[in-house]
C-alpha atoms as a PDB file:
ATOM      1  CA  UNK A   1       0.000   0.000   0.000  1.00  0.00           C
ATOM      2  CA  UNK A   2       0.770   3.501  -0.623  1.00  0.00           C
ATOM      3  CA  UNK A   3       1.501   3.787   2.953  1.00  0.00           C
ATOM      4  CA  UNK A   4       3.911   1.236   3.533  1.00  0.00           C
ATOM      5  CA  UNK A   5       0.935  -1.246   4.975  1.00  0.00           C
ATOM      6  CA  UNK A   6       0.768  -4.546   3.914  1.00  0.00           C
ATOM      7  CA  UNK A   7      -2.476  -6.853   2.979  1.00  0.00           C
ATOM      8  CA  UNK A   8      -1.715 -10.441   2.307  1.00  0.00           C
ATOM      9  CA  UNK A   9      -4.775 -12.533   1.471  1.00  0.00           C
ATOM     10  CA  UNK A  10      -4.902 -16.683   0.145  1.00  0.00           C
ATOM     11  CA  UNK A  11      -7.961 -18.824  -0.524  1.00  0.00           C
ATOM     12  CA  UNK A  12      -8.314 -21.871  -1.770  1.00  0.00           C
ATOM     13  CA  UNK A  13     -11.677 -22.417  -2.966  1.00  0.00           C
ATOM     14  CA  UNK A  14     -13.241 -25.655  -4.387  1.00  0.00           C
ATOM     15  CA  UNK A  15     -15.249 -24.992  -7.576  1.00  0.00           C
ATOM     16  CA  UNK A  16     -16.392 -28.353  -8.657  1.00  0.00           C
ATOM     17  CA  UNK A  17     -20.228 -28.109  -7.666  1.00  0.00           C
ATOM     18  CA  UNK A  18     -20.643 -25.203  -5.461  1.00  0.00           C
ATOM     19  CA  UNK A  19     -18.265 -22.579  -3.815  1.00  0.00           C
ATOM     20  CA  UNK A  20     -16.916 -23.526  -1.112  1.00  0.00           C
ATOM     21  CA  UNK A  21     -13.846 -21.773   0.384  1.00  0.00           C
ATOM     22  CA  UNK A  22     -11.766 -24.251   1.977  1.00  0.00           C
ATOM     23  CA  UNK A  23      -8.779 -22.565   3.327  1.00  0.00           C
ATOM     24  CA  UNK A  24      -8.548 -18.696   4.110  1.00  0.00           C
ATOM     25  CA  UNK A  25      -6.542 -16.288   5.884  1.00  0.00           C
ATOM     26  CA  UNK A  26      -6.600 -12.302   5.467  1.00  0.00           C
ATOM     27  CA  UNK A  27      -3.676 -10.081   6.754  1.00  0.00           C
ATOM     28  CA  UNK A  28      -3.584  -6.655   7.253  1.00  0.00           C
ATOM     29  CA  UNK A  29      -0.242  -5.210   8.973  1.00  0.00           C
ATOM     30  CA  UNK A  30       0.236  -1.519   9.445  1.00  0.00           C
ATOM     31  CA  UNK A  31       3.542   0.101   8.221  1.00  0.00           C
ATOM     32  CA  UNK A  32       5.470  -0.744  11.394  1.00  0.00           C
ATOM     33  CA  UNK A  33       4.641  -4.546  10.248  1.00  0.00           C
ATOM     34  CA  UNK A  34       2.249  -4.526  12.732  1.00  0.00           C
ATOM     35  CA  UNK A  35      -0.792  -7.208  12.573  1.00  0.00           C
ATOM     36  CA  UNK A  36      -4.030  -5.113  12.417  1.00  0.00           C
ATOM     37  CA  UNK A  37      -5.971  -7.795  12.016  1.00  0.00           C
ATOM     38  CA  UNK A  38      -6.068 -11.128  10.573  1.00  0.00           C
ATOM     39  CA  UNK A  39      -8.962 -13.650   9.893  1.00  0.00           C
ATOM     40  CA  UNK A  40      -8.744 -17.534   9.286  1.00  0.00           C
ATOM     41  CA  UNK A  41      -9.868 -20.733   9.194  1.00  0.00           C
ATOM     42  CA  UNK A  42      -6.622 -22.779  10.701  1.00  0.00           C
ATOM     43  CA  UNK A  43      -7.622 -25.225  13.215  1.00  0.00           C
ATOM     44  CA  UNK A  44      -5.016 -24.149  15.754  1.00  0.00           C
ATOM     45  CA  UNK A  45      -7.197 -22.422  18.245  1.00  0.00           C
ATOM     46  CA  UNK A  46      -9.661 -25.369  19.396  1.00  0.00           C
ATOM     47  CA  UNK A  47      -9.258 -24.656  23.241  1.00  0.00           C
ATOM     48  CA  UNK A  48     -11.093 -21.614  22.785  1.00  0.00           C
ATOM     49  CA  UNK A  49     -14.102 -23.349  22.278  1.00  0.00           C
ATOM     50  CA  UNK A  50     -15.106 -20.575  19.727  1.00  0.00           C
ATOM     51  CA  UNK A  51     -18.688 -20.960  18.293  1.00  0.00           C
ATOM     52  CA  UNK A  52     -17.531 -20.038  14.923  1.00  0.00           C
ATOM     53  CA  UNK A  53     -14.375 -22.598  15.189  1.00  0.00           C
ATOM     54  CA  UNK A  54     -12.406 -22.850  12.791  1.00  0.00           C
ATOM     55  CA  UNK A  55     -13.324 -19.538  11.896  1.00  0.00           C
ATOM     56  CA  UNK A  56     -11.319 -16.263  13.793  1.00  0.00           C
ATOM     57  CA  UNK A  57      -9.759 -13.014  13.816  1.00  0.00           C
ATOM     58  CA  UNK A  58      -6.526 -11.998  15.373  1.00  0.00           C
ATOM     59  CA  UNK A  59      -7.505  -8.579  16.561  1.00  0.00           C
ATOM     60  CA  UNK A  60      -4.882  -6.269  16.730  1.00  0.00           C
ATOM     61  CA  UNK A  61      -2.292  -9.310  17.790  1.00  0.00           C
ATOM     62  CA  UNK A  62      -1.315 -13.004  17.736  1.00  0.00           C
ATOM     63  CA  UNK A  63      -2.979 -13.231  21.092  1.00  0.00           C
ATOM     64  CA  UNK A  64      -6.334 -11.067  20.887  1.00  0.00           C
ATOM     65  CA  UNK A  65      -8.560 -14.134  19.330  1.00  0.00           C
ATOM     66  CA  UNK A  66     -12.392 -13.211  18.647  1.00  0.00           C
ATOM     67  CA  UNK A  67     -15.269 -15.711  16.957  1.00  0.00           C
ATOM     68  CA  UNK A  68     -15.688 -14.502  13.554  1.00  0.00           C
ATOM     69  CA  UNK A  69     -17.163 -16.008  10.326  1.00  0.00           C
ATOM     70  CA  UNK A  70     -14.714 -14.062   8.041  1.00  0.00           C
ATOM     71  CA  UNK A  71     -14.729 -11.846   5.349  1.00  0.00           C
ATOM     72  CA  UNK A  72     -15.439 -13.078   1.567  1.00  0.00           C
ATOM     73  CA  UNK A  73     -13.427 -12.093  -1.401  1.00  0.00           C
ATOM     74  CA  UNK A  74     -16.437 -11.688  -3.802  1.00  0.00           C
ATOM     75  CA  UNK A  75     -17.070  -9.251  -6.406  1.00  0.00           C
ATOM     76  CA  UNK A  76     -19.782  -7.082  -5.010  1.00  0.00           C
ATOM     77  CA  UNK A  77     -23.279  -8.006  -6.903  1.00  0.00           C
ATOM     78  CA  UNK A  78     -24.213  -4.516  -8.425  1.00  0.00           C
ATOM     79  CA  UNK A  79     -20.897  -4.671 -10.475  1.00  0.00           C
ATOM     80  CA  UNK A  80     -19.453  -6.692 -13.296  1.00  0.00           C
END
């Protein structure tokens, strides 16, 4: 980003039938490298007995760990 910040994004999403996103993470790190925020689907955080497990967002940190569903990477409906 313009200001030095950093957004790195994967998903692997299985086409075959329906879409269904198997495998997600979103990063967003300020320009001090920083983590902002990131969301994902890793199965690393079962202990928190999260009602949206695997589903979370690191908020702010490695350590801050909310439920979250996640954001989507879809092209907004009222565009082409």
């Amino acid at each position: 980003m313009v200001d030095g910040s950093l957004l790195h994004f994967r998903e692997f999403v299985d086409t075959e039938y329906t879409i269904d996103r198997k495998i997600y993470a979103y990063q967003y790190m300020n320009n001090r490298k920083q983590i902002v925020f990131r969301y994902d689907n890793s199965d690393h955080h079962q202990h928190l007995n999260l009602p949206t497990h695997p589903h979370h967002k690191h908020d702010g940190s490695e350590e801050i760990i909310v439920a979250s569903t996640g954001p989507h990477l879809s092209r907004r409906p009222d565009r082409d």
